[in-house]
PDB file of N, CA and C in Angstrom:
ATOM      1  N   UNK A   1       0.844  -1.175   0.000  1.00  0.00           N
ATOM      2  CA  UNK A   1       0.000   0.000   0.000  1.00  0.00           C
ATOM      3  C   UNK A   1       0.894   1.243   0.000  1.00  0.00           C
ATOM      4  N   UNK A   2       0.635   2.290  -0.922  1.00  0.00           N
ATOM      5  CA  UNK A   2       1.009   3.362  -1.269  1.00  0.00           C
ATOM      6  C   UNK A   2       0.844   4.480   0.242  1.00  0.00           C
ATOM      7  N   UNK A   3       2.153   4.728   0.872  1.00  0.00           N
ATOM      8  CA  UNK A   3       2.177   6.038   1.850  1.00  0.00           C
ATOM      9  C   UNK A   3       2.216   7.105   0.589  1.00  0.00           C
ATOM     10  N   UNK A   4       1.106   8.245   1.336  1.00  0.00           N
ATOM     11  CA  UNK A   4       1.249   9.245   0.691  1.00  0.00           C
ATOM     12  C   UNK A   4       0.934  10.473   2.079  1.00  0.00           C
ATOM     13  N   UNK A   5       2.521  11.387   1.974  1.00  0.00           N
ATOM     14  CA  UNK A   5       2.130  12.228   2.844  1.00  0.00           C
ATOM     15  C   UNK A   5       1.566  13.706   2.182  1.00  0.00           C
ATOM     16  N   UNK A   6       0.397  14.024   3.427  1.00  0.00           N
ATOM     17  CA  UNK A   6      -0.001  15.574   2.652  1.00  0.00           C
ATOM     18  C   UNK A   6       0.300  16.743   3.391  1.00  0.00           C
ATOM     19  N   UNK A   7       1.182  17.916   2.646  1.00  0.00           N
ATOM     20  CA  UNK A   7       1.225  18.880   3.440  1.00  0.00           C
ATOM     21  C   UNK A   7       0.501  20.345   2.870  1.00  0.00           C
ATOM     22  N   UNK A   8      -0.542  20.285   3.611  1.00  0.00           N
ATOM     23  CA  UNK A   8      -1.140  22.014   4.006  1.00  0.00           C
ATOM     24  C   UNK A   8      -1.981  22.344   5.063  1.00  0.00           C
ATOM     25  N   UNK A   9      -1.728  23.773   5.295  1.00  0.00           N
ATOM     26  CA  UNK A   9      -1.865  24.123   6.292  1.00  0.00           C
ATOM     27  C   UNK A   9      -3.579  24.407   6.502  1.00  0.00           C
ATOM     28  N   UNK A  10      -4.479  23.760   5.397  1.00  0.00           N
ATOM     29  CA  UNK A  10      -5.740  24.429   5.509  1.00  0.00           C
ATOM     30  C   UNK A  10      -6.385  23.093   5.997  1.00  0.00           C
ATOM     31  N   UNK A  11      -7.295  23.046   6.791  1.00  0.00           N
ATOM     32  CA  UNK A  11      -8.014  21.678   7.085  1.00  0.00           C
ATOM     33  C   UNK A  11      -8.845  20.986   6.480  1.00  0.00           C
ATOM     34  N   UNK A  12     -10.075  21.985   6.232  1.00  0.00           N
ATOM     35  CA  UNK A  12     -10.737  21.535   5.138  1.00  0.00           C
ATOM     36  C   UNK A  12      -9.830  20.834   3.491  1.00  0.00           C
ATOM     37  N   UNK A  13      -9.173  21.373   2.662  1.00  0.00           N
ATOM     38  CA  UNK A  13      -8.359  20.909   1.872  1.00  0.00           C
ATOM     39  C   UNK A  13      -7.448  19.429   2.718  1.00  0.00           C
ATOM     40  N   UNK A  14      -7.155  19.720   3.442  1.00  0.00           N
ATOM     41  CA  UNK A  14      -6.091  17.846   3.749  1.00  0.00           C
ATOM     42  C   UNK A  14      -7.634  17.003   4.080  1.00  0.00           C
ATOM     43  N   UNK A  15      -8.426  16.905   4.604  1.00  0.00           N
ATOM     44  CA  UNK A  15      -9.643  16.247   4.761  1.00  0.00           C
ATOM     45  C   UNK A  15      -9.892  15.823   3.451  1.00  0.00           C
ATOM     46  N   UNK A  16     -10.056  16.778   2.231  1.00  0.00           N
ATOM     47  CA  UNK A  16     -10.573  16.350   0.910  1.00  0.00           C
ATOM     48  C   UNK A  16      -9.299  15.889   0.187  1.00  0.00           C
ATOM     49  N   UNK A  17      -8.480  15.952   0.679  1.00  0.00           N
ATOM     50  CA  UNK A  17      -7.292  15.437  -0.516  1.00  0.00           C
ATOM     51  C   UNK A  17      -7.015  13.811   0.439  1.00  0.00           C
ATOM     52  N   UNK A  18      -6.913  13.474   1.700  1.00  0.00           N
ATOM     53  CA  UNK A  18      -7.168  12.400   2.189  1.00  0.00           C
ATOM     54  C   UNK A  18      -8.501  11.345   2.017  1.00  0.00           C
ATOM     55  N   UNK A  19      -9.457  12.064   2.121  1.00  0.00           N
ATOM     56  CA  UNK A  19     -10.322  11.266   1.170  1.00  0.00           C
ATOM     57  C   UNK A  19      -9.790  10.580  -0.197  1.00  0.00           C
ATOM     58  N   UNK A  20      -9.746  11.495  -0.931  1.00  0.00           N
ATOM     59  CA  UNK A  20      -9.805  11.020  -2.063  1.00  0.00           C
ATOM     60  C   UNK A  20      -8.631   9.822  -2.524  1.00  0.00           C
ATOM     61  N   UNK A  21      -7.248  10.245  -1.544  1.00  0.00           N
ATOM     62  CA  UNK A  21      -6.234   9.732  -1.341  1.00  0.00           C
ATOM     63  C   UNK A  21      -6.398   8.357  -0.883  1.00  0.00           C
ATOM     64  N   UNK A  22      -7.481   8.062   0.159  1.00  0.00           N
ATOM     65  CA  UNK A  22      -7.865   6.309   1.361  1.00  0.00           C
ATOM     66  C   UNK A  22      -8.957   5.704   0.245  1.00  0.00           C
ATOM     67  N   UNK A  23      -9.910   6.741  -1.189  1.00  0.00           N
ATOM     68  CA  UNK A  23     -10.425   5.852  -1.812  1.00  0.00           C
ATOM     69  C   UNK A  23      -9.631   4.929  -3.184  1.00  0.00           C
ATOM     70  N   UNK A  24      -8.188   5.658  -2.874  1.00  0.00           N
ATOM     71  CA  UNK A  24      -7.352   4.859  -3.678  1.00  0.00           C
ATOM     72  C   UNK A  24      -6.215   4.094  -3.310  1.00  0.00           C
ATOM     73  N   UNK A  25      -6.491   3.677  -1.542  1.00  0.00           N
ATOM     74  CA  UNK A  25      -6.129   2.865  -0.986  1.00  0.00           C
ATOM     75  C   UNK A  25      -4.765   3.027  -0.624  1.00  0.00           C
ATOM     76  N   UNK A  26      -4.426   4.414  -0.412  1.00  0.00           N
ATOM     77  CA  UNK A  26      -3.738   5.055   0.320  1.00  0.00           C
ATOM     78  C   UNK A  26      -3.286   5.373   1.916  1.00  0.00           C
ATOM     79  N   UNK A  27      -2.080   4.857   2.492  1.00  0.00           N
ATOM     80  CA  UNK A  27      -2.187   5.356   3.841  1.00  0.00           C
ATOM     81  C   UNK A  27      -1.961   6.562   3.864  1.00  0.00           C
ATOM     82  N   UNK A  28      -2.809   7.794   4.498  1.00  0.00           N
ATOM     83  CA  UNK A  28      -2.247   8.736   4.217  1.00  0.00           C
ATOM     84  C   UNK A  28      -1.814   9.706   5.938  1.00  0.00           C
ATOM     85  N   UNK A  29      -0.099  10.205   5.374  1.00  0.00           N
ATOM     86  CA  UNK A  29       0.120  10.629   6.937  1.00  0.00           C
ATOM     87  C   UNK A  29      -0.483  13.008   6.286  1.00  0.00           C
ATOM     88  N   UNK A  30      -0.281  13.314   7.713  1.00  0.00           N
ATOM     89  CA  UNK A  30      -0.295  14.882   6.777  1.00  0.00           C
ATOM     90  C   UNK A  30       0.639  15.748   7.688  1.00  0.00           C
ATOM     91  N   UNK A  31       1.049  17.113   6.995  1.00  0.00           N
ATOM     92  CA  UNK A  31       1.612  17.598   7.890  1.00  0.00           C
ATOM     93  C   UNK A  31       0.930  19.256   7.395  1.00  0.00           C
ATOM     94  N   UNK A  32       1.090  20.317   8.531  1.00  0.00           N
ATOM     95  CA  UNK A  32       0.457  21.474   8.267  1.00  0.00           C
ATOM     96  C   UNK A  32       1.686  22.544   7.558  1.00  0.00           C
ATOM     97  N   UNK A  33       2.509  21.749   7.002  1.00  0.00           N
ATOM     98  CA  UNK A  33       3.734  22.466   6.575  1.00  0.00           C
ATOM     99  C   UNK A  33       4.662  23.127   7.265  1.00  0.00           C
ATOM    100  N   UNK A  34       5.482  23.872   6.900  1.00  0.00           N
ATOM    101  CA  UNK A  34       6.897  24.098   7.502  1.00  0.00           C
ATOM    102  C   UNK A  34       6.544  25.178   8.785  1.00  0.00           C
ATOM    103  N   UNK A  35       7.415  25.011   9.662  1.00  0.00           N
ATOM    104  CA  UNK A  35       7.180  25.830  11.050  1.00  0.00           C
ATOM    105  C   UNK A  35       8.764  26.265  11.166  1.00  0.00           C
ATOM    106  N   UNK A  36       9.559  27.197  11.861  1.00  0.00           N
ATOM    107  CA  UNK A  36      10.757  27.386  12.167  1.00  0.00           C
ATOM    108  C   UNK A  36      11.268  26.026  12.854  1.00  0.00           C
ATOM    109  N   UNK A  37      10.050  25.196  13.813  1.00  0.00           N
ATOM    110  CA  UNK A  37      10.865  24.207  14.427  1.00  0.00           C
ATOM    111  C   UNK A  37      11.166  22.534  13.380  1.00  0.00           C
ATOM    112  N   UNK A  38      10.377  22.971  11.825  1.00  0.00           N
ATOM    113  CA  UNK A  38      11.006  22.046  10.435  1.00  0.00           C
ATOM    114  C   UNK A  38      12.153  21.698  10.207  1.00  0.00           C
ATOM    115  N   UNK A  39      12.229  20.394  10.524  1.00  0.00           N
ATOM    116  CA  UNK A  39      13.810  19.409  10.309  1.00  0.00           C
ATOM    117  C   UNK A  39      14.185  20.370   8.723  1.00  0.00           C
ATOM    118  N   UNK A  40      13.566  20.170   7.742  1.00  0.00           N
ATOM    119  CA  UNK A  40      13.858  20.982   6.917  1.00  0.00           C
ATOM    120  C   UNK A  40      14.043  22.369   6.636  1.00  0.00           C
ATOM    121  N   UNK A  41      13.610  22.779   7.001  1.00  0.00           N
ATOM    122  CA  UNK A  41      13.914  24.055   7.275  1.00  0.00           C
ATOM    123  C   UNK A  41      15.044  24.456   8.096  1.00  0.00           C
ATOM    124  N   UNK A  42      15.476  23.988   9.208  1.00  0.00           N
ATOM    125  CA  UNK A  42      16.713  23.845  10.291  1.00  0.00           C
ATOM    126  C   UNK A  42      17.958  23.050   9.652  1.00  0.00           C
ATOM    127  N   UNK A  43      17.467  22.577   7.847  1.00  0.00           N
ATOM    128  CA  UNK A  43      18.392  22.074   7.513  1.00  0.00           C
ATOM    129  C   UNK A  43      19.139  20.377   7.641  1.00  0.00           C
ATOM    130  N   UNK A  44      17.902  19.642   8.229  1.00  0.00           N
ATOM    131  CA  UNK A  44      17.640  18.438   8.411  1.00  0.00           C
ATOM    132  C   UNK A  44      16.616  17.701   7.681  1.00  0.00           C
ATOM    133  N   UNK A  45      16.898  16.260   8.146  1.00  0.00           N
ATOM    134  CA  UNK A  45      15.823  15.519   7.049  1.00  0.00           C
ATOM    135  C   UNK A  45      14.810  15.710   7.516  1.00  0.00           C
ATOM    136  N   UNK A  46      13.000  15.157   7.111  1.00  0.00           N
ATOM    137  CA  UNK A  46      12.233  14.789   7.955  1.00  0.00           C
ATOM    138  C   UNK A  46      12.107  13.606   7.530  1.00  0.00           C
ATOM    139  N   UNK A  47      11.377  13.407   8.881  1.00  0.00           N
ATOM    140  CA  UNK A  47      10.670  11.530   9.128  1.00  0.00           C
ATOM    141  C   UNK A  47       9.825  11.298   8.184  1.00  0.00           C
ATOM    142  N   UNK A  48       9.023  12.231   8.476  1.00  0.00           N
ATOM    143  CA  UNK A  48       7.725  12.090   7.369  1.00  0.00           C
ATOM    144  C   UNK A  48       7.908  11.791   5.730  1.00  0.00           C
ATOM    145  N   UNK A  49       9.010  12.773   5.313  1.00  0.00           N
ATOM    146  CA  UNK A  49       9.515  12.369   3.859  1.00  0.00           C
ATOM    147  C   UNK A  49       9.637  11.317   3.785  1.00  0.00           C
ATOM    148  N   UNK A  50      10.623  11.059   4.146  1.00  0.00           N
ATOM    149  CA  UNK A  50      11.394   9.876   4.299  1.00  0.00           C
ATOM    150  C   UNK A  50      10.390   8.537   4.759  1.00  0.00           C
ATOM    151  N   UNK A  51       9.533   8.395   5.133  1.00  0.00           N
ATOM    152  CA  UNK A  51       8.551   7.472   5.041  1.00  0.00           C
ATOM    153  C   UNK A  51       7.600   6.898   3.913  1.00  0.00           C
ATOM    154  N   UNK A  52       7.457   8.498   3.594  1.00  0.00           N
ATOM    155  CA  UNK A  52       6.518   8.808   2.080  1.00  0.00           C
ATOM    156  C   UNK A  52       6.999   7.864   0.804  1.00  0.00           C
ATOM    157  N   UNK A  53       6.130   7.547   0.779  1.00  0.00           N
ATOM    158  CA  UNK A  53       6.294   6.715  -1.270  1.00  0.00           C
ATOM    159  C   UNK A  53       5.556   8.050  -2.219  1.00  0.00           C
ATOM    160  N   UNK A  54       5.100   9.016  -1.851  1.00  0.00           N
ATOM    161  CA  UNK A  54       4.875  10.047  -2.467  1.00  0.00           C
ATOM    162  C   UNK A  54       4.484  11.198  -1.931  1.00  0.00           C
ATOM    163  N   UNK A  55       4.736  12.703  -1.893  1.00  0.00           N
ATOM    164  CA  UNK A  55       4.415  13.782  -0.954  1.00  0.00           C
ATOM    165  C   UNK A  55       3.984  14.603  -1.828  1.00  0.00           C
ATOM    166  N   UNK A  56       2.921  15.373  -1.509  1.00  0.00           N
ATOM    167  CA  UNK A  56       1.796  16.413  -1.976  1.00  0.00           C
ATOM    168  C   UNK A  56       2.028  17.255  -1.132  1.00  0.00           C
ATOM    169  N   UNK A  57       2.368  18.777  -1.801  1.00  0.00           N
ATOM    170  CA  UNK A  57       2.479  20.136  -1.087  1.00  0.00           C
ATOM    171  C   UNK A  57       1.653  20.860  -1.928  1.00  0.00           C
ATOM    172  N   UNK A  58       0.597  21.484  -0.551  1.00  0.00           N
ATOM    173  CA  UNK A  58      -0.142  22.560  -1.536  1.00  0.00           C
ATOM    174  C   UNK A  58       0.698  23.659  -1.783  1.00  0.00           C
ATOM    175  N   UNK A  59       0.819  24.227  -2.858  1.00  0.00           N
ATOM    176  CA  UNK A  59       1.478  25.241  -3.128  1.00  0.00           C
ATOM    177  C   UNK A  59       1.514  26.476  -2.362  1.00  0.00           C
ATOM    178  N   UNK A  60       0.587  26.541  -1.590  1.00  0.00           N
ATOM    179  CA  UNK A  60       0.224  27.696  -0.569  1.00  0.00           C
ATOM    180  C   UNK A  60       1.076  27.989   0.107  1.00  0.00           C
ATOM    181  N   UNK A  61       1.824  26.475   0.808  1.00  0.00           N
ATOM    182  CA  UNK A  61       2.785  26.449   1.898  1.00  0.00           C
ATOM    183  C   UNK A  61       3.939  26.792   1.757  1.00  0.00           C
ATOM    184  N   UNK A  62       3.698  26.418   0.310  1.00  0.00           N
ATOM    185  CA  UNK A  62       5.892  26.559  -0.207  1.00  0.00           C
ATOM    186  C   UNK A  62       5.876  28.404  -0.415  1.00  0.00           C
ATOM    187  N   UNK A  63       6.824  28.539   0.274  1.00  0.00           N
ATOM    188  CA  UNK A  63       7.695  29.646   0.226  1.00  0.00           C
ATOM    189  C   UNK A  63       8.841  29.976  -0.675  1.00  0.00           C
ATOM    190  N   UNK A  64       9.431  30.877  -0.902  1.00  0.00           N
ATOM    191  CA  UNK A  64      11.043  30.885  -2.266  1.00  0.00           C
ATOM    192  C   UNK A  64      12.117  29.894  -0.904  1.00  0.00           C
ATOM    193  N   UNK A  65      12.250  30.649   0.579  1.00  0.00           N
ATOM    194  CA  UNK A  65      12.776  29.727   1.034  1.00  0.00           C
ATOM    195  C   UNK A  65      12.448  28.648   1.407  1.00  0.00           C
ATOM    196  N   UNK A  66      11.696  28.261   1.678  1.00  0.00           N
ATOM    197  CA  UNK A  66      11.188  26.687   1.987  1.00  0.00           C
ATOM    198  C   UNK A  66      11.366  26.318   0.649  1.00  0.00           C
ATOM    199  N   UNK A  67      11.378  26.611  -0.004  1.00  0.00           N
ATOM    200  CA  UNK A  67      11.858  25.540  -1.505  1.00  0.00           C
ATOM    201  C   UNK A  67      13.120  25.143  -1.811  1.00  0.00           C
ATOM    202  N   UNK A  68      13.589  26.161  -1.204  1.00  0.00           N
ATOM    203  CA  UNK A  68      15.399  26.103  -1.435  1.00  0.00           C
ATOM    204  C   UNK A  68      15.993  25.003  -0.590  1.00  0.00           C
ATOM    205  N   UNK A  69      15.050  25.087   0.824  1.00  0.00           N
ATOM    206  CA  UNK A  69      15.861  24.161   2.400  1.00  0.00           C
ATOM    207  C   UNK A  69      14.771  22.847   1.698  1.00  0.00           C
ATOM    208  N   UNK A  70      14.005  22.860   0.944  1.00  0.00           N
ATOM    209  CA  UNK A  70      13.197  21.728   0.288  1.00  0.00           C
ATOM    210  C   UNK A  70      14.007  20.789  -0.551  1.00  0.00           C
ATOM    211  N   UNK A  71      14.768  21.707  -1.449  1.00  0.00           N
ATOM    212  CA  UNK A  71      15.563  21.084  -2.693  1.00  0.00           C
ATOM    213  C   UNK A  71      17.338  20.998  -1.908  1.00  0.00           C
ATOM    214  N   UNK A  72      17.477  21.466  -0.838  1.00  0.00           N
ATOM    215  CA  UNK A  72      18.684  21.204  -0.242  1.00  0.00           C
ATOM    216  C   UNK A  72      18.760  19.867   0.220  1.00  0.00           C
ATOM    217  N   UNK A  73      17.862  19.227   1.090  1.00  0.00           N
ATOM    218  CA  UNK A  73      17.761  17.609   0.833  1.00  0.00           C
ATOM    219  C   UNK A  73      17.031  17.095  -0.115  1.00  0.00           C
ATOM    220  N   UNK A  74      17.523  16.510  -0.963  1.00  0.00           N
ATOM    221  CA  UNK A  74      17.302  15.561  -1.788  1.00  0.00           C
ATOM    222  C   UNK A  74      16.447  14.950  -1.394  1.00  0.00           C
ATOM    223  N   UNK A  75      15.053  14.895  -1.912  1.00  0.00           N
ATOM    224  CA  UNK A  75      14.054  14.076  -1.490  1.00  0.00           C
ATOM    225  C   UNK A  75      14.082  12.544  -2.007  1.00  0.00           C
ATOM    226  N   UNK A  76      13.260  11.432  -1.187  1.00  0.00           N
ATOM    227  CA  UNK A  76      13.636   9.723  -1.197  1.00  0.00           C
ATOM    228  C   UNK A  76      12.467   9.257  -1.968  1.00  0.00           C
ATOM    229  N   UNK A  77      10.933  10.536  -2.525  1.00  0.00           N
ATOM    230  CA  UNK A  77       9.652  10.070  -3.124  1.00  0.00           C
ATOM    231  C   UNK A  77       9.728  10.930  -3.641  1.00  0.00           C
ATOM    232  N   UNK A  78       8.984  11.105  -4.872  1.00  0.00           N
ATOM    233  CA  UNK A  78       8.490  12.156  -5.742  1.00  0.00           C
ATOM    234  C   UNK A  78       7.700  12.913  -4.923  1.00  0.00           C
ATOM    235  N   UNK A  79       8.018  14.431  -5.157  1.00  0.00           N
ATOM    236  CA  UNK A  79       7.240  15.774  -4.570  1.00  0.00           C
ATOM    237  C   UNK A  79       6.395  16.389  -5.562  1.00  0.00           C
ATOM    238  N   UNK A  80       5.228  16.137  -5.253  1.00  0.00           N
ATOM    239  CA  UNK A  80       4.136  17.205  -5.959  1.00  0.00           C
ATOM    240  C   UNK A  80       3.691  18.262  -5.897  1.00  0.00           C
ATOM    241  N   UNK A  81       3.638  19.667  -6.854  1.00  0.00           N
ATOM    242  CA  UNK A  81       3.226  20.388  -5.898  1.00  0.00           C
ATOM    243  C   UNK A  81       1.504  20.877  -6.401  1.00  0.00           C
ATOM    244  N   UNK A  82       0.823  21.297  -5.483  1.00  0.00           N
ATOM    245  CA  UNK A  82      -0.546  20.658  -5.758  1.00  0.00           C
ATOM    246  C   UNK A  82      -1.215  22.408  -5.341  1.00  0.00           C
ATOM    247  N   UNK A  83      -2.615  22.475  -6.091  1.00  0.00           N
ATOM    248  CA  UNK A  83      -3.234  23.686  -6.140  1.00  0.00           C
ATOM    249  C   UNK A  83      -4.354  23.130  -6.120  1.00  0.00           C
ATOM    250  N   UNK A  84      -5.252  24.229  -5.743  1.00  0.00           N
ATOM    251  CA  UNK A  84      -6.675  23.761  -5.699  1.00  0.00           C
ATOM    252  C   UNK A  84      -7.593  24.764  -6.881  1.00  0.00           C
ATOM    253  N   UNK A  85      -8.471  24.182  -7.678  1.00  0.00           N
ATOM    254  CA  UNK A  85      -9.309  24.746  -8.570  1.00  0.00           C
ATOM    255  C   UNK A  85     -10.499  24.610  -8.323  1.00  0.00           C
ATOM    256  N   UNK A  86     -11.465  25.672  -7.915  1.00  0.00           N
ATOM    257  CA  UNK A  86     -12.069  25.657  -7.147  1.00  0.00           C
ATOM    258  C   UNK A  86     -13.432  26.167  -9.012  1.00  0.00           C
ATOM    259  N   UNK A  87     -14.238  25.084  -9.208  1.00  0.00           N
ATOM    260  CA  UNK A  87     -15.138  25.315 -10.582  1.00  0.00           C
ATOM    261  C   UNK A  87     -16.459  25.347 -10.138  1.00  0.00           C
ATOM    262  N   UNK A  88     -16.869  25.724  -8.723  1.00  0.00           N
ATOM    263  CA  UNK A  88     -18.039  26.139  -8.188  1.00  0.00           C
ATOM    264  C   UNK A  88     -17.952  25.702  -6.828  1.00  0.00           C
ATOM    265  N   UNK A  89     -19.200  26.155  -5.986  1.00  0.00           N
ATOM    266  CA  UNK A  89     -19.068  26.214  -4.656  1.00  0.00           C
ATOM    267  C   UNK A  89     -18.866  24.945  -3.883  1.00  0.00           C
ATOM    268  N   UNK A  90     -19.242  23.696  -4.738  1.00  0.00           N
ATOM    269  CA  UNK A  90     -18.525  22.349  -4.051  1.00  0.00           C
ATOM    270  C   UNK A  90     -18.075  21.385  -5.048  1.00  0.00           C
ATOM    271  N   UNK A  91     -17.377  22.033  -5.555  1.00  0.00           N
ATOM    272  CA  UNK A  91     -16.241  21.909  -6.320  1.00  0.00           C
ATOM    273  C   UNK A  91     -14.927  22.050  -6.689  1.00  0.00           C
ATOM    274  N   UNK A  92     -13.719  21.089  -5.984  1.00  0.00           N
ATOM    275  CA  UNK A  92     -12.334  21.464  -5.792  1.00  0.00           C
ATOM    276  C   UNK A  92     -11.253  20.305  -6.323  1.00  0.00           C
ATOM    277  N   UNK A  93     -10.827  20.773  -7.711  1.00  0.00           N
ATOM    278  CA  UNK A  93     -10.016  20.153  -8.780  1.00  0.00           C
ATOM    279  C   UNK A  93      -8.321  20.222  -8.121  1.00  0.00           C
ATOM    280  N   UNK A  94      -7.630  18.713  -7.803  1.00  0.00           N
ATOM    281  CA  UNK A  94      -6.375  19.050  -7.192  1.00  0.00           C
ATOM    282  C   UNK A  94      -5.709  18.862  -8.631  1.00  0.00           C
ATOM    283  N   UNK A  95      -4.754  20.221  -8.864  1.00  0.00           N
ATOM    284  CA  UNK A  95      -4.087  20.063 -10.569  1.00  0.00           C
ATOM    285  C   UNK A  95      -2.164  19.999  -9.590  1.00  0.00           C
ATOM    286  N   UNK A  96      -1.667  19.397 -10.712  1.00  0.00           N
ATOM    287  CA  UNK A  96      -0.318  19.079 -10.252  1.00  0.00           C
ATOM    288  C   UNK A  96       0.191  19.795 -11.070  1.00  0.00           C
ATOM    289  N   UNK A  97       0.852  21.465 -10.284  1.00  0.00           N
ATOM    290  CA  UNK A  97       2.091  22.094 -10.758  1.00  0.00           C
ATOM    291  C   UNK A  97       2.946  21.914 -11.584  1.00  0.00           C
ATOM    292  N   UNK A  98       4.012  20.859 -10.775  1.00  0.00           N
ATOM    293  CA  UNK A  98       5.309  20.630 -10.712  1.00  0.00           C
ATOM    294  C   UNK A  98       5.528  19.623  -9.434  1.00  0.00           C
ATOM    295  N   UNK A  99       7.071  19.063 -10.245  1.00  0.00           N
ATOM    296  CA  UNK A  99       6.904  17.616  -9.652  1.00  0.00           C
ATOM    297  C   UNK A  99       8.706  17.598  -8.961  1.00  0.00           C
ATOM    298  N   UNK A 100       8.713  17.527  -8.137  1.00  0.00           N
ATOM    299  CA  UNK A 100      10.682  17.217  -7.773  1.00  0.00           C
ATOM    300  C   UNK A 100      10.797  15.728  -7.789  1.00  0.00           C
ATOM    301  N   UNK A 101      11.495  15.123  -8.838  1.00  0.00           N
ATOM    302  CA  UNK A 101      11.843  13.491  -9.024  1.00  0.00           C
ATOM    303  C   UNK A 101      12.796  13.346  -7.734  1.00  0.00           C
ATOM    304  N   UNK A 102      13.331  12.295  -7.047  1.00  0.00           N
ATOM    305  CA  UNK A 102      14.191  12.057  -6.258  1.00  0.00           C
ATOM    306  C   UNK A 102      15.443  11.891  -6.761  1.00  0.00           C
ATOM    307  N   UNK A 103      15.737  11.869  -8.015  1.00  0.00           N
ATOM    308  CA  UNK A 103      17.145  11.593  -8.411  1.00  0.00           C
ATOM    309  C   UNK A 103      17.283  12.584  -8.873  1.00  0.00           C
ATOM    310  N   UNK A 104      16.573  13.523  -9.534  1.00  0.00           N
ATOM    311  CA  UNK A 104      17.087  14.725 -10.495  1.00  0.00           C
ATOM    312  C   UNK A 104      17.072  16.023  -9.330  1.00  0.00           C
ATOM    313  N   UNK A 105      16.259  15.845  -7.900  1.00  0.00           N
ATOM    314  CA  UNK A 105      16.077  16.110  -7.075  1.00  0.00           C
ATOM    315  C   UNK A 105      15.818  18.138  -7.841  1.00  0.00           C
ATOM    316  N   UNK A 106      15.118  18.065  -8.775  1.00  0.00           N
ATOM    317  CA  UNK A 106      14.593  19.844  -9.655  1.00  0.00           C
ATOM    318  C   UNK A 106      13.838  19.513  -9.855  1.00  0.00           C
ATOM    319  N   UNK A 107      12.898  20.761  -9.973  1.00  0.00           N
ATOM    320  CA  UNK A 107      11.678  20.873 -10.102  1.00  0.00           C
ATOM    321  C   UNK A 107      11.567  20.762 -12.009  1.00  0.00           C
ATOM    322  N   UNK A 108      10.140  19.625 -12.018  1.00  0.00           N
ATOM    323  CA  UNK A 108      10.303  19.453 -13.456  1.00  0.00           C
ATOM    324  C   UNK A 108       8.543  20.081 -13.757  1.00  0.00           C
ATOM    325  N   UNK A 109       8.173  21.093 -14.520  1.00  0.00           N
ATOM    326  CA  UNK A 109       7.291  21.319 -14.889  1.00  0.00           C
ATOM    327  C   UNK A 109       6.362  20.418 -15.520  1.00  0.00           C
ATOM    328  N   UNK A 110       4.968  20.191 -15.279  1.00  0.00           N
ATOM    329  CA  UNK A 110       4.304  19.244 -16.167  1.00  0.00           C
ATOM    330  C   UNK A 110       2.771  19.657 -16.314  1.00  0.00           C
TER     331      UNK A 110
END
């Protein structure tokens, strides 16, 4: 079974992206994104990555620096970065940005 961790800081959004995530038989862990006290951010790994077989960041969270202390460790799963399209009032399309591979460890547009 596919770990997939989710990070944003909005609740409603990780609720609907975990759904949709456990109806495709997903364990899913989440995190509310980077804080000053972020292994990454402080320039360390996290657990959570590093567990992940795939990680979803809403784009909201990422910062110019949090991307930089992001792409400074080399991530171990593919990083997504994820937006919400919102095509009426209960209606919310997750579209994928951009993607950081683990070996090319850059952001690849798609």
């Amino acid at each position: 079974m596919r770990r997939t961790l989710v990070v944003t800081a909005l609740p409603t959004r990780r609720r609907l992206w975990e759904e949709r995530l456990r109806d495709g038989a997903a364990i899913v862990q989440h995190c509310a994104g980077p804080t000053a006290s972020c292994p990454l951010v402080i320039g360390g790994r996290c657990p959570l990555h590093d567990e992940a077989d795939t990680i979803l960041y809403d784009s909201e969270v990422v910062t110019p620096d949090f991307l930089v202390a992001l792409l400074a460790s080399p991530p171990r799963a593919p990083i997504h970065f994820v937006s919400s399209d919102r095509g009426g009032p209960r209606t919310t399309h997750v579209l994928t940005d951009g993607v950081v591979h683990p070996v090319a460890a850059e952001a690849v547009p798609t």
